[in-house]
PDB file of N, CA and C in Angstrom:
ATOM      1  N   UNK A   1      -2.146   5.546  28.438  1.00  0.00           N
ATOM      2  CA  UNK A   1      -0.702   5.644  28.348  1.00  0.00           C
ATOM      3  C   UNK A   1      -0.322   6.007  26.911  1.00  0.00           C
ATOM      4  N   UNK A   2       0.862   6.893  26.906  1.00  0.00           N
ATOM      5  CA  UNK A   2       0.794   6.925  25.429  1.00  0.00           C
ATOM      6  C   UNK A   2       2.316   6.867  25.151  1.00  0.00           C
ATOM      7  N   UNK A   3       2.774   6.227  24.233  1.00  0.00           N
ATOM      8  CA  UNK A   3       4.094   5.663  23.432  1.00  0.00           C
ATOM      9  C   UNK A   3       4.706   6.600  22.387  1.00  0.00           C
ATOM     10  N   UNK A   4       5.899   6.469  21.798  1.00  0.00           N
ATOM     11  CA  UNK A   4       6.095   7.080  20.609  1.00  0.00           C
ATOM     12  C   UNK A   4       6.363   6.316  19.322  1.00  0.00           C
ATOM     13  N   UNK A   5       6.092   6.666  18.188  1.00  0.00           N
ATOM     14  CA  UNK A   5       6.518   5.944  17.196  1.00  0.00           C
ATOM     15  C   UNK A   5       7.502   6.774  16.181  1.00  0.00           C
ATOM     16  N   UNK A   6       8.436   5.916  15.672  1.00  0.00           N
ATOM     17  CA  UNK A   6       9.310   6.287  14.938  1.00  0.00           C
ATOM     18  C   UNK A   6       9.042   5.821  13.751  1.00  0.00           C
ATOM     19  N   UNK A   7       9.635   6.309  12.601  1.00  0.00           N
ATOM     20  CA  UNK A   7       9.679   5.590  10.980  1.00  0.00           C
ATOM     21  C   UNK A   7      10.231   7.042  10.096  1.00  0.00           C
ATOM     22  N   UNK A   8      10.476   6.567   9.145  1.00  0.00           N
ATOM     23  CA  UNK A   8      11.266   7.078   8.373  1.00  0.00           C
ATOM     24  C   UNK A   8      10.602   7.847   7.011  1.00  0.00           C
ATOM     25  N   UNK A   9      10.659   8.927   6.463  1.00  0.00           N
ATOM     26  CA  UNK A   9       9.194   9.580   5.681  1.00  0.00           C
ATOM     27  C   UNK A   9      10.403  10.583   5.083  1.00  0.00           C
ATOM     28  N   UNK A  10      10.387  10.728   3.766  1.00  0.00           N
ATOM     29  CA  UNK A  10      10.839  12.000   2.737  1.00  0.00           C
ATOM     30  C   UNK A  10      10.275  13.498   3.780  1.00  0.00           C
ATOM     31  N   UNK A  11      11.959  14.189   4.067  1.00  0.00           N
ATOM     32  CA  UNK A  11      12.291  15.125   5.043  1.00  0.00           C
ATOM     33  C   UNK A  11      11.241  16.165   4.113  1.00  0.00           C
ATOM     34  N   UNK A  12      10.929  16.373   2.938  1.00  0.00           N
ATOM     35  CA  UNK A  12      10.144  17.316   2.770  1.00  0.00           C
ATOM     36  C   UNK A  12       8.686  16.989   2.567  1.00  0.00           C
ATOM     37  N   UNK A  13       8.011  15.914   2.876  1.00  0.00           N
ATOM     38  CA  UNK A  13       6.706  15.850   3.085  1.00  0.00           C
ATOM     39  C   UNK A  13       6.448  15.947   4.477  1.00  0.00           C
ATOM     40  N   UNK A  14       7.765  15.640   5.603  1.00  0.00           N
ATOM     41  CA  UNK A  14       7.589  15.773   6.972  1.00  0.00           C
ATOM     42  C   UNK A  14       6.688  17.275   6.765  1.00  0.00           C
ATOM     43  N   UNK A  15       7.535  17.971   6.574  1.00  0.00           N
ATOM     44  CA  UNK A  15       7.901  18.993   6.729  1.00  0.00           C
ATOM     45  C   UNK A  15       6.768  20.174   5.990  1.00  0.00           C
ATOM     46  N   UNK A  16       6.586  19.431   5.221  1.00  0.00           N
ATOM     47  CA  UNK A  16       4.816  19.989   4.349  1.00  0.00           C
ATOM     48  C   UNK A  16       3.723  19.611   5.042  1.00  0.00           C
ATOM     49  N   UNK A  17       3.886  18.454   5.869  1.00  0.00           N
ATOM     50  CA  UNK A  17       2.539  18.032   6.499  1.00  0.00           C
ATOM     51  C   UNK A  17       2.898  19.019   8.085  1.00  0.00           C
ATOM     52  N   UNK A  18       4.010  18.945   8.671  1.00  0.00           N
ATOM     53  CA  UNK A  18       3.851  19.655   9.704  1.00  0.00           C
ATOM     54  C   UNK A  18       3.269  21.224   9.504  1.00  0.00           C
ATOM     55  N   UNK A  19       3.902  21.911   8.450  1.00  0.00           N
ATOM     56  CA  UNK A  19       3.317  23.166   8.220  1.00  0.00           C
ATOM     57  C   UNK A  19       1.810  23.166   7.643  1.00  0.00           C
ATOM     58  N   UNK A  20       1.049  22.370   6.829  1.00  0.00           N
ATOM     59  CA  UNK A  20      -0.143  22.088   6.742  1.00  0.00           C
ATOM     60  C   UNK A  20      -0.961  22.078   8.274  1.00  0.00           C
ATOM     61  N   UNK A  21      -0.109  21.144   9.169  1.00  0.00           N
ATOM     62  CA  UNK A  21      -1.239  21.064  10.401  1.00  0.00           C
ATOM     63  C   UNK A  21      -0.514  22.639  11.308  1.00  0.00           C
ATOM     64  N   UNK A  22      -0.189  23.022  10.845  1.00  0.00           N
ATOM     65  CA  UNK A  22       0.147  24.032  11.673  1.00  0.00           C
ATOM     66  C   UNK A  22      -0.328  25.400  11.559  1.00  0.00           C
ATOM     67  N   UNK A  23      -1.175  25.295  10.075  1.00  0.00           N
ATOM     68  CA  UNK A  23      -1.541  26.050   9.337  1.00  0.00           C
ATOM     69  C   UNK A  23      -3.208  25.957   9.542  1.00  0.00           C
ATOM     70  N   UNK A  24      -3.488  24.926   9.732  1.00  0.00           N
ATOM     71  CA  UNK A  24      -4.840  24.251  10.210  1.00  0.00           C
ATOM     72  C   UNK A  24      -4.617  24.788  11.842  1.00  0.00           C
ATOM     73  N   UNK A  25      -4.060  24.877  12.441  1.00  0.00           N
ATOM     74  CA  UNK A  25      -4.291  25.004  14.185  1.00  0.00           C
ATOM     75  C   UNK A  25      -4.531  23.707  14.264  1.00  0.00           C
ATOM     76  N   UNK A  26      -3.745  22.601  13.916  1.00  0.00           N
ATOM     77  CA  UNK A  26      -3.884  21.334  14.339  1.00  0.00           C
ATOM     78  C   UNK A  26      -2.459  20.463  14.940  1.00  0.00           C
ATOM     79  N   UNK A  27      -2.203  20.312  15.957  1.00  0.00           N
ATOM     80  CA  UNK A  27      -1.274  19.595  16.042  1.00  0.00           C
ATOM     81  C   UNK A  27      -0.918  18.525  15.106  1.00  0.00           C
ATOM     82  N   UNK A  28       0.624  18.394  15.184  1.00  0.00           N
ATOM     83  CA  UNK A  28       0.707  17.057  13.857  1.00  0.00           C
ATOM     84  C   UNK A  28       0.334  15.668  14.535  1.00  0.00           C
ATOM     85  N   UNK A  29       0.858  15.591  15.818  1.00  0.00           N
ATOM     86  CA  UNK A  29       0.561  14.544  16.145  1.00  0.00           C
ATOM     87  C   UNK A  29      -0.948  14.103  16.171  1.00  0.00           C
ATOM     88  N   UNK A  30      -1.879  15.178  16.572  1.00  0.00           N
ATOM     89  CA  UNK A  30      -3.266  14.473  16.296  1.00  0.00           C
ATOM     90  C   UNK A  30      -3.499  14.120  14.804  1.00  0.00           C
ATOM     91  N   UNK A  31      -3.012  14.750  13.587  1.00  0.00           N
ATOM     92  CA  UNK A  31      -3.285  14.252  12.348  1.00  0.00           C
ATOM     93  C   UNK A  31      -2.427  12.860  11.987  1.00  0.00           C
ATOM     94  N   UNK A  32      -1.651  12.838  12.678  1.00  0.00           N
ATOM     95  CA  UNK A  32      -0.709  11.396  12.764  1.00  0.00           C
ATOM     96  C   UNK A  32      -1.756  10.590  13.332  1.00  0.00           C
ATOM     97  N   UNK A  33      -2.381  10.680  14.671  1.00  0.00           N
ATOM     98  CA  UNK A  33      -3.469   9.570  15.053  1.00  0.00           C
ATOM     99  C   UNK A  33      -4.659   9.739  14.650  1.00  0.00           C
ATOM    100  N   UNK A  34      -4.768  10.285  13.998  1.00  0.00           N
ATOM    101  CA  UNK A  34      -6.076  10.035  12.891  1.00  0.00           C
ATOM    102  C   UNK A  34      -5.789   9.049  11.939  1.00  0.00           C
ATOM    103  N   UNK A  35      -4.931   9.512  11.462  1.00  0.00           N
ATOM    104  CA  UNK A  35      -4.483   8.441  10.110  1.00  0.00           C
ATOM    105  C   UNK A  35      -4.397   7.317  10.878  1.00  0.00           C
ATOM    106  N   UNK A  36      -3.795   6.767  11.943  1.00  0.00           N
ATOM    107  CA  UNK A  36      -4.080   4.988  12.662  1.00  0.00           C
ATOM    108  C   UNK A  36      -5.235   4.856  12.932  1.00  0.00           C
ATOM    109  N   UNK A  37      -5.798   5.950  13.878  1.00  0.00           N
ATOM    110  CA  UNK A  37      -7.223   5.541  14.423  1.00  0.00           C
ATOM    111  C   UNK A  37      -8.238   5.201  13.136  1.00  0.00           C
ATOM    112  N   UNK A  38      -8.145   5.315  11.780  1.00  0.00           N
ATOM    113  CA  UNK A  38      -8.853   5.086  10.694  1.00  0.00           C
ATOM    114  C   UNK A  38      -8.030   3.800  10.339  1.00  0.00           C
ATOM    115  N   UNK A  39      -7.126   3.812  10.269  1.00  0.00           N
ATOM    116  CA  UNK A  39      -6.310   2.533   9.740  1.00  0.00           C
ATOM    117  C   UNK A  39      -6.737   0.951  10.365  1.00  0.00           C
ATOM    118  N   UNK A  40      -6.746   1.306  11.861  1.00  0.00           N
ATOM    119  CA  UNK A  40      -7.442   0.339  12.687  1.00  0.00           C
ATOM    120  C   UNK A  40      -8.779  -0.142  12.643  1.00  0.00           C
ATOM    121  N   UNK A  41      -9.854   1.013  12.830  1.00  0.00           N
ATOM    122  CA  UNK A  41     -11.040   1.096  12.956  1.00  0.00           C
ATOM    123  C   UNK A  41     -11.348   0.184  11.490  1.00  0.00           C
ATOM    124  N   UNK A  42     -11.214   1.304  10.278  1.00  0.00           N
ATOM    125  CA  UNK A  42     -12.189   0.527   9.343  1.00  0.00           C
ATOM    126  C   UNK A  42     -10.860  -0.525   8.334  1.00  0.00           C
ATOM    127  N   UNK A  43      -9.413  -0.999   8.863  1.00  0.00           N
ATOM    128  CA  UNK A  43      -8.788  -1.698   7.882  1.00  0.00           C
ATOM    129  C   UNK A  43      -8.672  -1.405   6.608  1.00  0.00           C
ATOM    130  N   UNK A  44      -8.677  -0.351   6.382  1.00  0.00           N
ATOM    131  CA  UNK A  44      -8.093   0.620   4.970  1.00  0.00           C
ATOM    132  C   UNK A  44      -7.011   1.509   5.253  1.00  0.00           C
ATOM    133  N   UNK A  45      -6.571   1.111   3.746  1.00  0.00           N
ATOM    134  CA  UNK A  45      -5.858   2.505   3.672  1.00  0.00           C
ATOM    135  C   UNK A  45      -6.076   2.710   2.155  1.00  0.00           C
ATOM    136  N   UNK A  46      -5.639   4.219   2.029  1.00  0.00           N
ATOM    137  CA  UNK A  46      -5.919   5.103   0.643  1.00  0.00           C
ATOM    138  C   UNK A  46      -4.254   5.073  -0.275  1.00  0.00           C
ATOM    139  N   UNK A  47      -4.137   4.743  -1.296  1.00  0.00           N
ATOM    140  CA  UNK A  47      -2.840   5.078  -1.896  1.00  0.00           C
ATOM    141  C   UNK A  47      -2.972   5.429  -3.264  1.00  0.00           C
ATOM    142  N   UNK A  48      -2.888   6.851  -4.193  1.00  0.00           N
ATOM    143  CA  UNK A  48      -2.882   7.540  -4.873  1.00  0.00           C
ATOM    144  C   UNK A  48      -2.317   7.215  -5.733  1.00  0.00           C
ATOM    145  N   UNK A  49      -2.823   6.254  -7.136  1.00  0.00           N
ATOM    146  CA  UNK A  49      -1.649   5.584  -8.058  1.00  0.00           C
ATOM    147  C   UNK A  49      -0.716   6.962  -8.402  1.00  0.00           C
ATOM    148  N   UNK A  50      -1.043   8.145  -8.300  1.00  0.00           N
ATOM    149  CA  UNK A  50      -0.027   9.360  -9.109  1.00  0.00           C
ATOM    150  C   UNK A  50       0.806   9.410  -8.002  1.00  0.00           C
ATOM    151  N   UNK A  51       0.639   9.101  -6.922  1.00  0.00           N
ATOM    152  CA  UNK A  51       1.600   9.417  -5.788  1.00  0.00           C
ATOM    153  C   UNK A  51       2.688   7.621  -5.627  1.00  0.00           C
ATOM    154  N   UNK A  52       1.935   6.901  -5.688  1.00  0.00           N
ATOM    155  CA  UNK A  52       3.225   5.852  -6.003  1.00  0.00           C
ATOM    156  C   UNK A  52       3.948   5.394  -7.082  1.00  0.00           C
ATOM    157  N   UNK A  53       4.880   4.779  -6.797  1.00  0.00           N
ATOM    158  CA  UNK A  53       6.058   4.522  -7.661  1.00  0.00           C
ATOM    159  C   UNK A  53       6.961   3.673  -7.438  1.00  0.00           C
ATOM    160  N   UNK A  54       6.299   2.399  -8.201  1.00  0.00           N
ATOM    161  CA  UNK A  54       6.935   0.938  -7.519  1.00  0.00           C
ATOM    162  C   UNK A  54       8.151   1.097  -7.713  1.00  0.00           C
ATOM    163  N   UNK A  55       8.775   0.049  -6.819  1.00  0.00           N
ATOM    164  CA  UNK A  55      10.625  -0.212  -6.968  1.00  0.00           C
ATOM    165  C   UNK A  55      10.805  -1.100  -7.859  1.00  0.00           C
ATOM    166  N   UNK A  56      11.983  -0.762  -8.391  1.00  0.00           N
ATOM    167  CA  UNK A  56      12.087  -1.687  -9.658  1.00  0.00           C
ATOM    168  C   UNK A  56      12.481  -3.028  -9.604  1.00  0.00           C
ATOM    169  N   UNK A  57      12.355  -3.697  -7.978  1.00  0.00           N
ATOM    170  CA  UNK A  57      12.140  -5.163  -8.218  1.00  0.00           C
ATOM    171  C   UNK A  57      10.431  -5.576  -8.751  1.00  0.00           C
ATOM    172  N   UNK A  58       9.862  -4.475  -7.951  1.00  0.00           N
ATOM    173  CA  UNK A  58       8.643  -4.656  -8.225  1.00  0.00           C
ATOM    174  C   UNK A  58       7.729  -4.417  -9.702  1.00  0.00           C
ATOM    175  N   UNK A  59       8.611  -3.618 -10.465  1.00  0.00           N
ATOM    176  CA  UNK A  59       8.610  -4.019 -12.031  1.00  0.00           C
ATOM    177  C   UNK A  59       9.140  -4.962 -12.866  1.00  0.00           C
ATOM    178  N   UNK A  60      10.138  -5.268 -12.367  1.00  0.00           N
ATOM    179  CA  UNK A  60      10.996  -6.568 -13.038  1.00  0.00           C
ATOM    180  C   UNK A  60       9.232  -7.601 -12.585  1.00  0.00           C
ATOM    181  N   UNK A  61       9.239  -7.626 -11.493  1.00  0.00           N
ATOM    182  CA  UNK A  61       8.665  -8.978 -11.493  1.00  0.00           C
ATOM    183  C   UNK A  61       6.979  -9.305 -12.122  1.00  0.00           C
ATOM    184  N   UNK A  62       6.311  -7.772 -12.482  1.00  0.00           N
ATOM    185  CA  UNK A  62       4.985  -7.748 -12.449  1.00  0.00           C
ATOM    186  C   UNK A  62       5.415  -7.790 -14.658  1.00  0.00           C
ATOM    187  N   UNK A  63       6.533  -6.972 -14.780  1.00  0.00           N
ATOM    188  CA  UNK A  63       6.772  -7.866 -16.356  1.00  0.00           C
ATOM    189  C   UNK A  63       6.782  -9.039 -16.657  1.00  0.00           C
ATOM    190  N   UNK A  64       7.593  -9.630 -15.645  1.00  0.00           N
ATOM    191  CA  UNK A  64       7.751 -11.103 -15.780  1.00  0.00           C
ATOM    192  C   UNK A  64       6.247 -11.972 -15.915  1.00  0.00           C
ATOM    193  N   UNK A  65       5.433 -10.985 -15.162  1.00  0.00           N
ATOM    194  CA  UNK A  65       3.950 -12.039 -14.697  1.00  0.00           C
ATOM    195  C   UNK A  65       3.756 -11.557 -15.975  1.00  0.00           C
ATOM    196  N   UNK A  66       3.623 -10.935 -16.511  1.00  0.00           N
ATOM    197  CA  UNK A  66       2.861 -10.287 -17.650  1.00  0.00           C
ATOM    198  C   UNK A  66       3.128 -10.934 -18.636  1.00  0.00           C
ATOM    199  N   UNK A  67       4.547 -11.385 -18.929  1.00  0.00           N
ATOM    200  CA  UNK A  67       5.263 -11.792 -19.886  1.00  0.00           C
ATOM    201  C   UNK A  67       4.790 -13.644 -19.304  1.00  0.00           C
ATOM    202  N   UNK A  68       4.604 -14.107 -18.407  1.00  0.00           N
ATOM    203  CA  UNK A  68       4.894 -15.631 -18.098  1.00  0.00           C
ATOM    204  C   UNK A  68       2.991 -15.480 -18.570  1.00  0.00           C
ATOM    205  N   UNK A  69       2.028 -14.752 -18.533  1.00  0.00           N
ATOM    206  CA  UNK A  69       0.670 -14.934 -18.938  1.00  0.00           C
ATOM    207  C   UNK A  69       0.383 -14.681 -20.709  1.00  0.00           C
ATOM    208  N   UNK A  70       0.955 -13.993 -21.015  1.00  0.00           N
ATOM    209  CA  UNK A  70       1.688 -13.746 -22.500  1.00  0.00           C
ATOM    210  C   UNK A  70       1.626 -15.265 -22.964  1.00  0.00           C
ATOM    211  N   UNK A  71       2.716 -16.002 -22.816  1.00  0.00           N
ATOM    212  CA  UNK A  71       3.274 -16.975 -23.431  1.00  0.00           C
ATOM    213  C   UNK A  71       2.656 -18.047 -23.086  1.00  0.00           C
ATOM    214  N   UNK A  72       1.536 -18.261 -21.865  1.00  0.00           N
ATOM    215  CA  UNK A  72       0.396 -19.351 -21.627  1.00  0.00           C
ATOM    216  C   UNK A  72       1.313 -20.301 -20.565  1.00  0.00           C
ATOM    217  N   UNK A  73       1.998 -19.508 -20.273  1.00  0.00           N
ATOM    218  CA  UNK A  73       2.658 -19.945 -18.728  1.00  0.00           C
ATOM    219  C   UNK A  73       2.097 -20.158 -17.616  1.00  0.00           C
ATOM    220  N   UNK A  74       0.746 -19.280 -17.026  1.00  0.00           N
ATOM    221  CA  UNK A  74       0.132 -18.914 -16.487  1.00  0.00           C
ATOM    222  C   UNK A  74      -1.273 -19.711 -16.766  1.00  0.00           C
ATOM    223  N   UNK A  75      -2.187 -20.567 -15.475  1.00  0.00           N
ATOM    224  CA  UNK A  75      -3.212 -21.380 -15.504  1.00  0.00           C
ATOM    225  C   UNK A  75      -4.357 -20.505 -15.119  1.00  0.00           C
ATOM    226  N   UNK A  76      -5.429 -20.522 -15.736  1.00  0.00           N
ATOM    227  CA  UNK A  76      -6.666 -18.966 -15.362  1.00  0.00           C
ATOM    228  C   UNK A  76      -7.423 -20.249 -15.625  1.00  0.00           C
ATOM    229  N   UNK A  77      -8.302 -19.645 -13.774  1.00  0.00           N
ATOM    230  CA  UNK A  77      -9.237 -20.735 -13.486  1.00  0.00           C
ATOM    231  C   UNK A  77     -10.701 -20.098 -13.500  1.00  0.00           C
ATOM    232  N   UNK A  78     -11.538 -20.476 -13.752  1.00  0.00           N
ATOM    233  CA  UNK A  78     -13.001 -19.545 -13.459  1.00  0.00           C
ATOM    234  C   UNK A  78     -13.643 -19.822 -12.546  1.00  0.00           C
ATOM    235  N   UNK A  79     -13.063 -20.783 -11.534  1.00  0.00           N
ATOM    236  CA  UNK A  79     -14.084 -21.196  -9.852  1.00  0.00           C
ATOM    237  C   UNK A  79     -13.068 -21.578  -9.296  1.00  0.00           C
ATOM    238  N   UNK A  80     -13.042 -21.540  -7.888  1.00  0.00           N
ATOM    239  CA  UNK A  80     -12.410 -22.064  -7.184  1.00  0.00           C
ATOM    240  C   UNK A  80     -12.692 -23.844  -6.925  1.00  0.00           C
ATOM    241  N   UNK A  81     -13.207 -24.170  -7.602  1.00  0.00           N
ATOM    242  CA  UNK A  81     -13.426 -25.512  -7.607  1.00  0.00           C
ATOM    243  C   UNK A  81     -12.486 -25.714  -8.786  1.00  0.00           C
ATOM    244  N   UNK A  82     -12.553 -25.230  -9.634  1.00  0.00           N
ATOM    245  CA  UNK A  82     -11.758 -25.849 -11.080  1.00  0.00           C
ATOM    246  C   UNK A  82     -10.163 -25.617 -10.761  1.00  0.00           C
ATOM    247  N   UNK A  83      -9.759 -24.506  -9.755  1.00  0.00           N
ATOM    248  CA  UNK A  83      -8.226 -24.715  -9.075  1.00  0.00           C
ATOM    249  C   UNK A  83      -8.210 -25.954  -8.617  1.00  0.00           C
ATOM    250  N   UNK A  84      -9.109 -26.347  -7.747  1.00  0.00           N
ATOM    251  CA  UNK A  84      -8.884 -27.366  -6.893  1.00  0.00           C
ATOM    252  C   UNK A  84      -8.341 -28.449  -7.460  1.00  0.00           C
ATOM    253  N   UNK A  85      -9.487 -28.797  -8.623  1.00  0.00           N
ATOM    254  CA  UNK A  85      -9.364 -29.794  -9.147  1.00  0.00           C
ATOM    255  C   UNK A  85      -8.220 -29.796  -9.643  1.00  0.00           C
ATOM    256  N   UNK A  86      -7.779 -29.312 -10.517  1.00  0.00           N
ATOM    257  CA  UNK A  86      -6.380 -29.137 -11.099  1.00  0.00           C
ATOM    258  C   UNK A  86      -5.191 -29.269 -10.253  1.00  0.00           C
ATOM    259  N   UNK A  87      -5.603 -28.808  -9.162  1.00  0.00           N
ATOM    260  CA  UNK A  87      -4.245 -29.409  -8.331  1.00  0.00           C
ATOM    261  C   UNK A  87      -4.597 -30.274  -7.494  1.00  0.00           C
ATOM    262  N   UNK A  88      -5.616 -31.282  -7.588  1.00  0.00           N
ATOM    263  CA  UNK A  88      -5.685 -32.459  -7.273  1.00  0.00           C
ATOM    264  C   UNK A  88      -5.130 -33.588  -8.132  1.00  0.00           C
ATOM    265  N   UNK A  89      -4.779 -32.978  -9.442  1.00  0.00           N
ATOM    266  CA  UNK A  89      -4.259 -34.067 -10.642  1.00  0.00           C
ATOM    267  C   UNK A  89      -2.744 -34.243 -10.103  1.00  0.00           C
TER     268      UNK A  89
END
């Protein structure tokens, strides 16, 4: 049986990947279920640090970590036994 899926993707990478598989003699939709059928199978995925670009809650907060390990805010354990212990006190 087969379903459809929806989601939401920048109208000009649609639109680059459809002409890529179209350009290939590949339907898009089979390059669409490739990308799950790999996603599933081996539980990866690939993400291109030049191709992402965190949101800026997600900078506010990775400064903050940066800045709260900075100032000795931050507890660095070397075993998971020595967490333990520490939050057994």
């Amino acid at each position: 049986m087969q379903t459809t899926v929806l989601f939401k993707t920048d109208k000009k990478l649609k639109e680059a990947a459809q002409k890529t598989a179209r350009n290939m003699g590949i339907p898009f939709s089979a390059v669409m279920n490739e990308y799950m059928r790999n996603f599933v199978e081996k539980r990866r995925i690939n993400f291109s640090s030049e191709e992402y670009n965190p949101t800026p809650y997600l900078k506010r907060i990775l400064k903050q970590g940066e800045k709260n390990l900075a100032e000795g805010k931050v507890k660095i354990f070397s075993s998971l036994e020595e967490m333990r212990a520490d939050l057994e006190k």
